[in-house]
PDB file of N, CA and C in Angstrom:
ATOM      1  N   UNK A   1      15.740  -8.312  11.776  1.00  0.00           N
ATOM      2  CA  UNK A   1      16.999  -7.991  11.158  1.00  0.00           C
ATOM      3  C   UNK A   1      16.969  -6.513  10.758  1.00  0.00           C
ATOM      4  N   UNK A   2      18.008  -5.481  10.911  1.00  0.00           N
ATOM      5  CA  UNK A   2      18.498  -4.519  10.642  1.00  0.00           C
ATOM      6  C   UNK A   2      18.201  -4.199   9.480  1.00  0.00           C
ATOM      7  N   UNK A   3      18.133  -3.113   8.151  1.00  0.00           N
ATOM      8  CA  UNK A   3      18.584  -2.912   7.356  1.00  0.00           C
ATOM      9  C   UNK A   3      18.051  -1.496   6.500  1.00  0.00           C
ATOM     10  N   UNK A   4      19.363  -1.548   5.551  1.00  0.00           N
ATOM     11  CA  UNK A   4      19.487  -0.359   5.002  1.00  0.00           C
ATOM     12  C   UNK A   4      19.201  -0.401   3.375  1.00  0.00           C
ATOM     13  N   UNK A   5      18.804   0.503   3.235  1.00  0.00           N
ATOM     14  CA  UNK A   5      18.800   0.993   1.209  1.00  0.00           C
ATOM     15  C   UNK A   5      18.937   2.365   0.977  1.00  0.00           C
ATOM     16  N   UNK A   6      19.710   2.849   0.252  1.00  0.00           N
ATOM     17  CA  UNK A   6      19.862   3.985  -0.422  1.00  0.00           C
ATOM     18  C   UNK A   6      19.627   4.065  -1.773  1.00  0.00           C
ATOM     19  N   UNK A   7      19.031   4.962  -2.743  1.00  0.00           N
ATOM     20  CA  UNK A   7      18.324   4.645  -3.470  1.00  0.00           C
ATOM     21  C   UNK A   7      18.672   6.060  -4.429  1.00  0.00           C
ATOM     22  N   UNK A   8      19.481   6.208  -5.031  1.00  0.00           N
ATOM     23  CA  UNK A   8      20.156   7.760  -5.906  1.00  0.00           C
ATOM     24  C   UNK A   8      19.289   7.733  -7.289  1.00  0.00           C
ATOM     25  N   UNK A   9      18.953   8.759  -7.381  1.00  0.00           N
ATOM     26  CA  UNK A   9      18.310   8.731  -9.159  1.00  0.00           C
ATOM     27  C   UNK A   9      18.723  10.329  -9.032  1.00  0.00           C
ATOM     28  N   UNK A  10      19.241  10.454 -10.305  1.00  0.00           N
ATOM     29  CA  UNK A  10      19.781  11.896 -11.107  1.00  0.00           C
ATOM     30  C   UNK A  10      18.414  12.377 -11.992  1.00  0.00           C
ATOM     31  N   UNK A  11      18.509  13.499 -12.249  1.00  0.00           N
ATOM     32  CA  UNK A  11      17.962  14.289 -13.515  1.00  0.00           C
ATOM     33  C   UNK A  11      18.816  15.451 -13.389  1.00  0.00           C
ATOM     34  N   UNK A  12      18.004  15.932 -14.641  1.00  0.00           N
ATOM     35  CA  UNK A  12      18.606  17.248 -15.712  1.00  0.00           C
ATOM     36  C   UNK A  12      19.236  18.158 -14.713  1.00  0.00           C
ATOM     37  N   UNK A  13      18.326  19.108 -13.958  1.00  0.00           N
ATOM     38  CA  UNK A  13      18.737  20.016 -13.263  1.00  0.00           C
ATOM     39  C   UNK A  13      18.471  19.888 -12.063  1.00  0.00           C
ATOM     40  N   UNK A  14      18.688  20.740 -10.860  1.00  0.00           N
ATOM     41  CA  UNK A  14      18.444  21.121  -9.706  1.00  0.00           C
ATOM     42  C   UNK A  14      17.047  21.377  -9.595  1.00  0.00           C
ATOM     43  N   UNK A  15      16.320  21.977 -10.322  1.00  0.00           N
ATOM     44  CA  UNK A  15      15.031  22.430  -9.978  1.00  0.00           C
ATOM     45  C   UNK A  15      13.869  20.754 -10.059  1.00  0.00           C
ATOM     46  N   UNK A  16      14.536  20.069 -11.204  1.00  0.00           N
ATOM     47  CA  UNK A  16      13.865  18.565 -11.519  1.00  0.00           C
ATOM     48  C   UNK A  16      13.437  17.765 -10.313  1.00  0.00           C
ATOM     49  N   UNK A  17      15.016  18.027  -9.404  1.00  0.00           N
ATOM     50  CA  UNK A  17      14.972  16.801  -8.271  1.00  0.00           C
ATOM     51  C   UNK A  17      14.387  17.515  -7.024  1.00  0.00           C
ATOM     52  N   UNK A  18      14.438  18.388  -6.870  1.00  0.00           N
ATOM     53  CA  UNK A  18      13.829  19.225  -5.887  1.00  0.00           C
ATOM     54  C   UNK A  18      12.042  19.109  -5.993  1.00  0.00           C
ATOM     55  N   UNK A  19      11.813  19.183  -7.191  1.00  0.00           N
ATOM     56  CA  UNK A  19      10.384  18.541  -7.327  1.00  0.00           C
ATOM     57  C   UNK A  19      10.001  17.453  -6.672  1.00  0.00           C
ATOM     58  N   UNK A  20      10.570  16.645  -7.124  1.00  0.00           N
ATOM     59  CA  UNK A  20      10.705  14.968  -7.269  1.00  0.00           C
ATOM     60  C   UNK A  20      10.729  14.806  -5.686  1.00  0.00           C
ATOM     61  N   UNK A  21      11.822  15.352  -4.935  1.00  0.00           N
ATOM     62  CA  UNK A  21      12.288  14.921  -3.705  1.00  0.00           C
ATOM     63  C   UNK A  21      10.444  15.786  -2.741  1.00  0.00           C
ATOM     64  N   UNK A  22      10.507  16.576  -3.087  1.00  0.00           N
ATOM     65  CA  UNK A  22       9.114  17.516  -2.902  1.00  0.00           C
ATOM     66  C   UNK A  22       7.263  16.347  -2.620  1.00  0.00           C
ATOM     67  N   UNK A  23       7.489  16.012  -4.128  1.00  0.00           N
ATOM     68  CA  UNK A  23       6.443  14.752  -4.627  1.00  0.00           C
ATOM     69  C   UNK A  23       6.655  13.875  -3.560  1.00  0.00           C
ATOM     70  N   UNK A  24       7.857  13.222  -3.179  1.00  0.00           N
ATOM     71  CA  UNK A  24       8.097  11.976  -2.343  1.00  0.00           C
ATOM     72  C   UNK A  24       7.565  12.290  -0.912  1.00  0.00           C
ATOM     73  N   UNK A  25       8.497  13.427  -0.241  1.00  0.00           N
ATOM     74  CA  UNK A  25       7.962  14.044   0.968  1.00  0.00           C
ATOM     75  C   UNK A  25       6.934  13.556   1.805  1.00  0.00           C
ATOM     76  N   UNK A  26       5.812  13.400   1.248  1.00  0.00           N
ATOM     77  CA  UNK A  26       4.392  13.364   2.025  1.00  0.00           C
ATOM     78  C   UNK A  26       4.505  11.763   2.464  1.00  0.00           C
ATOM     79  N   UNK A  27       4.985  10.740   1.178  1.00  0.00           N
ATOM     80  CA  UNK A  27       5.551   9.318   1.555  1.00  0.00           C
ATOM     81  C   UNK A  27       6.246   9.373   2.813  1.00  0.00           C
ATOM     82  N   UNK A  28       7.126   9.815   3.018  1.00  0.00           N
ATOM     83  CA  UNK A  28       7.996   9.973   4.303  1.00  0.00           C
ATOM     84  C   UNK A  28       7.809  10.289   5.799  1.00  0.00           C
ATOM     85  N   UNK A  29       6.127  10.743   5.643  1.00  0.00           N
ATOM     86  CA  UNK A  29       5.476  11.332   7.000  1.00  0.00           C
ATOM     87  C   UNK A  29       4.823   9.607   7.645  1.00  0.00           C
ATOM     88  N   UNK A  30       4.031   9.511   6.859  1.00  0.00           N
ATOM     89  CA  UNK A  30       2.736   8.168   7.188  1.00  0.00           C
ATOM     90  C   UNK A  30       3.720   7.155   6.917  1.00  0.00           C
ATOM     91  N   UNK A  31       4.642   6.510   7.433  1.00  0.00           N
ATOM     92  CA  UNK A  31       5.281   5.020   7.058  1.00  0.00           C
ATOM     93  C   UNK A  31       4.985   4.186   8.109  1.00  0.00           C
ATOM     94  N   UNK A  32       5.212   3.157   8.444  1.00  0.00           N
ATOM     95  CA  UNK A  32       4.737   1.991   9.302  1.00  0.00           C
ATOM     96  C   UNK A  32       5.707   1.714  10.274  1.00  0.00           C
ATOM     97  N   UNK A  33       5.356   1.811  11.689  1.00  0.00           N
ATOM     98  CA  UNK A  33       6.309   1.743  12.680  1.00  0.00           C
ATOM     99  C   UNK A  33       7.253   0.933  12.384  1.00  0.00           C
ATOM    100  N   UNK A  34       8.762   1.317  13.206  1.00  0.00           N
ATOM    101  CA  UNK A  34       9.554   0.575  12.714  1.00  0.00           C
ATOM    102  C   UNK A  34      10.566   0.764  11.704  1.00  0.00           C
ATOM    103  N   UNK A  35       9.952   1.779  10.330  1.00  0.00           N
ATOM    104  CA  UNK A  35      10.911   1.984   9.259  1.00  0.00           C
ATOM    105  C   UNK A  35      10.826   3.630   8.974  1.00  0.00           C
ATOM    106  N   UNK A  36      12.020   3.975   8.658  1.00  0.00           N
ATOM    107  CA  UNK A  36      12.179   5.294   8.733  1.00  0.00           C
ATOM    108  C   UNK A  36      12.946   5.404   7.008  1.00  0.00           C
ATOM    109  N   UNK A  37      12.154   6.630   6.770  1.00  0.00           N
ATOM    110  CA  UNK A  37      12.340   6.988   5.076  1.00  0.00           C
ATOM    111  C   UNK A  37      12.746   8.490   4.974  1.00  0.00           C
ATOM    112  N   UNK A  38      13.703   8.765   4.224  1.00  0.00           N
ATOM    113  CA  UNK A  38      14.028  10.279   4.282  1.00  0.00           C
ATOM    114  C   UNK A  38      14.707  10.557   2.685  1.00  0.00           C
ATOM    115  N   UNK A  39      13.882  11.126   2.315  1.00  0.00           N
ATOM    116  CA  UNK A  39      14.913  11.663   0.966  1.00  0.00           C
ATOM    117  C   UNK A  39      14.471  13.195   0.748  1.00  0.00           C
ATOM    118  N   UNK A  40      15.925  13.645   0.097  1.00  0.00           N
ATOM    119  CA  UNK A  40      16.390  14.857  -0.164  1.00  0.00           C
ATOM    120  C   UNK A  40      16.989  15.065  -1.256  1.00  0.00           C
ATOM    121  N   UNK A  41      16.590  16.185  -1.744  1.00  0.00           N
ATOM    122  CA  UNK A  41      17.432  16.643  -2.466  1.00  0.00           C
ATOM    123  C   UNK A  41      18.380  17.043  -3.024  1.00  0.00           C
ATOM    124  N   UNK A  42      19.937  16.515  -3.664  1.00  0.00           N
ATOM    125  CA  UNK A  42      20.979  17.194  -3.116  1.00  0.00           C
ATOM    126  C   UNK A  42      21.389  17.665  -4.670  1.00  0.00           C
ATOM    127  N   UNK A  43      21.392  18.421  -4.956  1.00  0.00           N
ATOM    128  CA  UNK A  43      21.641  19.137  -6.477  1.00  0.00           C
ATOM    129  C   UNK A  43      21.401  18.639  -7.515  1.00  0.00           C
ATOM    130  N   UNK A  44      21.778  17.840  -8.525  1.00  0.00           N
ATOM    131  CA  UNK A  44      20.549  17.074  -9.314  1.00  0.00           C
ATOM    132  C   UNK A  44      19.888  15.293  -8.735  1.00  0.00           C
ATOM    133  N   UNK A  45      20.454  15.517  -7.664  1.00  0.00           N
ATOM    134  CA  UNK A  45      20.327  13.981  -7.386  1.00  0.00           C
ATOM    135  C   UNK A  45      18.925  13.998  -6.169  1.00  0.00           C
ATOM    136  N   UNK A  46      18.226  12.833  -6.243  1.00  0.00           N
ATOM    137  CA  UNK A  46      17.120  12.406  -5.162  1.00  0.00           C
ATOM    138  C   UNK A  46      17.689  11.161  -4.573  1.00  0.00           C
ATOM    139  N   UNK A  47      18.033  11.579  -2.744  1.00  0.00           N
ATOM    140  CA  UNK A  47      18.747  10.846  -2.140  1.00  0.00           C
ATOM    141  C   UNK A  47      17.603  10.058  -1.072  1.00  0.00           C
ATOM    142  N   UNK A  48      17.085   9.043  -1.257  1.00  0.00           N
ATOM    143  CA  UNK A  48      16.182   8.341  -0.835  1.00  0.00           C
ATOM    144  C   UNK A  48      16.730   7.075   0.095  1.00  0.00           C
ATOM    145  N   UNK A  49      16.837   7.273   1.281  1.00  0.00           N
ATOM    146  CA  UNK A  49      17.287   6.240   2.722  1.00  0.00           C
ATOM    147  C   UNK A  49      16.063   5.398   3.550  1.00  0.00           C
ATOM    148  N   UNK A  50      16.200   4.351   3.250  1.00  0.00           N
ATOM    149  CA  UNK A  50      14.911   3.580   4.498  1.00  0.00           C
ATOM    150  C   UNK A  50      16.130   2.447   5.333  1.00  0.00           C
ATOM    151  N   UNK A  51      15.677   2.764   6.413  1.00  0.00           N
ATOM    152  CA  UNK A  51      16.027   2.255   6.944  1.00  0.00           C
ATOM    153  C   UNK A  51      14.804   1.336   7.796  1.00  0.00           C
ATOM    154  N   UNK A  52      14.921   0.084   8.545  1.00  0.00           N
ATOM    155  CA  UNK A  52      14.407  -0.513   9.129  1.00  0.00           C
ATOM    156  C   UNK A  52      14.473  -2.125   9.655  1.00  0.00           C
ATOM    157  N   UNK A  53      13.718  -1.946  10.778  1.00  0.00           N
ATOM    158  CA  UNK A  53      14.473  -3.521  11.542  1.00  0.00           C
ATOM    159  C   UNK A  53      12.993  -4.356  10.865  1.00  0.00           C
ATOM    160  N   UNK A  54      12.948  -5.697  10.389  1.00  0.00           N
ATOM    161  CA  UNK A  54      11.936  -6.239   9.899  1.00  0.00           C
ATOM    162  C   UNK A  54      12.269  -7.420   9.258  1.00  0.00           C
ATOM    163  N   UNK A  55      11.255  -7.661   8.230  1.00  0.00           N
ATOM    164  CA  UNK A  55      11.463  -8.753   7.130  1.00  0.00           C
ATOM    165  C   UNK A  55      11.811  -8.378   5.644  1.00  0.00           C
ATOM    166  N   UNK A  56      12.495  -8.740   4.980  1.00  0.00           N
ATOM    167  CA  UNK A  56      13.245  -8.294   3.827  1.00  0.00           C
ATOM    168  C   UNK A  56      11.999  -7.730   3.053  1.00  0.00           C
ATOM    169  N   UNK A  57      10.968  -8.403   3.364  1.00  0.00           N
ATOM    170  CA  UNK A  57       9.743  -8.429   1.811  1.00  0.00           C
ATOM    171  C   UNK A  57       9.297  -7.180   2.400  1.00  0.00           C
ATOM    172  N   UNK A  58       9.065  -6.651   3.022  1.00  0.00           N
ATOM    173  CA  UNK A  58       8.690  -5.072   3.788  1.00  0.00           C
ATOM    174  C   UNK A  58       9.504  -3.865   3.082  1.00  0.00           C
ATOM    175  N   UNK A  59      10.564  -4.491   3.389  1.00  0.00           N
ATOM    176  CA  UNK A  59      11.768  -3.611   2.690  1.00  0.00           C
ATOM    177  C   UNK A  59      11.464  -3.767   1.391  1.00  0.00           C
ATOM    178  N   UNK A  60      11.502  -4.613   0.651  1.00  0.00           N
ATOM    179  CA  UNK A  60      11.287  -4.862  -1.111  1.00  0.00           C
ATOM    180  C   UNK A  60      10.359  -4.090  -1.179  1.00  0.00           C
ATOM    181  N   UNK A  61       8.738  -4.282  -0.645  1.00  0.00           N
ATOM    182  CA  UNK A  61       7.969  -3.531  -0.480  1.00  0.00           C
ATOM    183  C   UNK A  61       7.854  -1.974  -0.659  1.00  0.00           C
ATOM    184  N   UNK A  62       8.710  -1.588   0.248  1.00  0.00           N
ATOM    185  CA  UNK A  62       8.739  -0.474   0.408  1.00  0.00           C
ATOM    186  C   UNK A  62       9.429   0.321  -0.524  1.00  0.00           C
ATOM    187  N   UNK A  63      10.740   0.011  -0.842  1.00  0.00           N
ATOM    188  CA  UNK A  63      11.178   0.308  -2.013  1.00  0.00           C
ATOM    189  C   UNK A  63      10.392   0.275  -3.359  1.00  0.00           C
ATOM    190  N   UNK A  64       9.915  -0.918  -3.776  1.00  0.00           N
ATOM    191  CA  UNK A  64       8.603  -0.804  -4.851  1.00  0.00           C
ATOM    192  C   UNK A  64       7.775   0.331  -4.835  1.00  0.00           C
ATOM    193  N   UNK A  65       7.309   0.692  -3.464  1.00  0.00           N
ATOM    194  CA  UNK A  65       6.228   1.768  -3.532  1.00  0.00           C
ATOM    195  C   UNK A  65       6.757   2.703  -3.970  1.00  0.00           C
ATOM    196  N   UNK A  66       8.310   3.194  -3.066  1.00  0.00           N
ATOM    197  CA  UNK A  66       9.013   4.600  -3.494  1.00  0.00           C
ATOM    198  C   UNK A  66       9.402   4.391  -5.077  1.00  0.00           C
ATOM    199  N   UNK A  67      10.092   3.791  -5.697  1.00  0.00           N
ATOM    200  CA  UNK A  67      10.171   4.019  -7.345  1.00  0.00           C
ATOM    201  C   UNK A  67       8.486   4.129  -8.121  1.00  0.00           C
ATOM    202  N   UNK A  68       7.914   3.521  -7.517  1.00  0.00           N
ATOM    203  CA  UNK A  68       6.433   3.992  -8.563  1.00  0.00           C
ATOM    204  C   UNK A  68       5.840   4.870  -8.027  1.00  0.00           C
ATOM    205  N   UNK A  69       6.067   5.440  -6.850  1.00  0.00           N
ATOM    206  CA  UNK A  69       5.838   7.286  -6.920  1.00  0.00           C
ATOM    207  C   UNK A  69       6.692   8.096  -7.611  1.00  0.00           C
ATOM    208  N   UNK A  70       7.886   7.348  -7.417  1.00  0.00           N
ATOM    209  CA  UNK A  70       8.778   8.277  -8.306  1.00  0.00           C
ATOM    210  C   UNK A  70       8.785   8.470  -9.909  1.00  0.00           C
ATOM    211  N   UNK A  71       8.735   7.274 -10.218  1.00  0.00           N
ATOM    212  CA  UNK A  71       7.834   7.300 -11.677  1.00  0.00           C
ATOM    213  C   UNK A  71       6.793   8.272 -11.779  1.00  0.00           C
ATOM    214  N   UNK A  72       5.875   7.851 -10.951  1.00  0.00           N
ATOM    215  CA  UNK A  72       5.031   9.030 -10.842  1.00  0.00           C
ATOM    216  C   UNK A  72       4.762  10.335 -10.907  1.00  0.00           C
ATOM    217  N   UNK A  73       5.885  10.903 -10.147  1.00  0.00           N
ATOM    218  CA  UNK A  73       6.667  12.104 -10.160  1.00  0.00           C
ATOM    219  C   UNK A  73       7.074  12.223 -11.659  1.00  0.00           C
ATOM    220  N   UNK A  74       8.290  11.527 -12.212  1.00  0.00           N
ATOM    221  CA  UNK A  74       8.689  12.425 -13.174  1.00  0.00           C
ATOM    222  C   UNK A  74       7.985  12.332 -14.236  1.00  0.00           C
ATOM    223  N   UNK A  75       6.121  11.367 -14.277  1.00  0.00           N
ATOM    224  CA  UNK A  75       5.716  11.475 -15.466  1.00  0.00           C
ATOM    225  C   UNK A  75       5.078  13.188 -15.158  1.00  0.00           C
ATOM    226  N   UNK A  76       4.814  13.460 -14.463  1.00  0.00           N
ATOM    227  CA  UNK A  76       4.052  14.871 -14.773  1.00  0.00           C
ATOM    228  C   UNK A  76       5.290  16.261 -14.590  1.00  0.00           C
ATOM    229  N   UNK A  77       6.755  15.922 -14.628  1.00  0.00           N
ATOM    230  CA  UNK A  77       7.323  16.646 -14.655  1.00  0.00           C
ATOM    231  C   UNK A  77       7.550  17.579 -16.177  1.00  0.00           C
TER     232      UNK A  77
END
């Protein structure tokens, strides 16, 4: 099955999410055939897309991982 998630989180300024989207980056290289992850930065916002054909729990998965890097991220911001 097909599917999509988009995944928006705001902060303070421009320079915040540009970090953040920065931190995530390296997530986005090594992912597991099949699912494709891209987030960017777009002025205070971190615009985070996976897409992929699979099983839902992959997807849950995957999403789980990206918010607790992202946590991650803004604890040392």
């Amino acid at each position: 099955m097909k599917m999509r998630a988009k995944i928006v989180c705001a902060y303070e300024n421009d320079s915040a999410s540009r970090a953040i989207a920065a931190a995530l980056s390296p997530d986005n290289i090594q992912v597991p055939k099949g699912i494709r992850v891209v987030t960017l930065a777009r002025g205070r916002q971190v615009i985070t897309e996976v897409e992929m054909d699979g099983r839902i729990e992959t997807l849950l998965a995957t999403i789980e991982d990206l918010l607790s890097c992202t946590s991650t991220a803004e604890s040392v911001l």
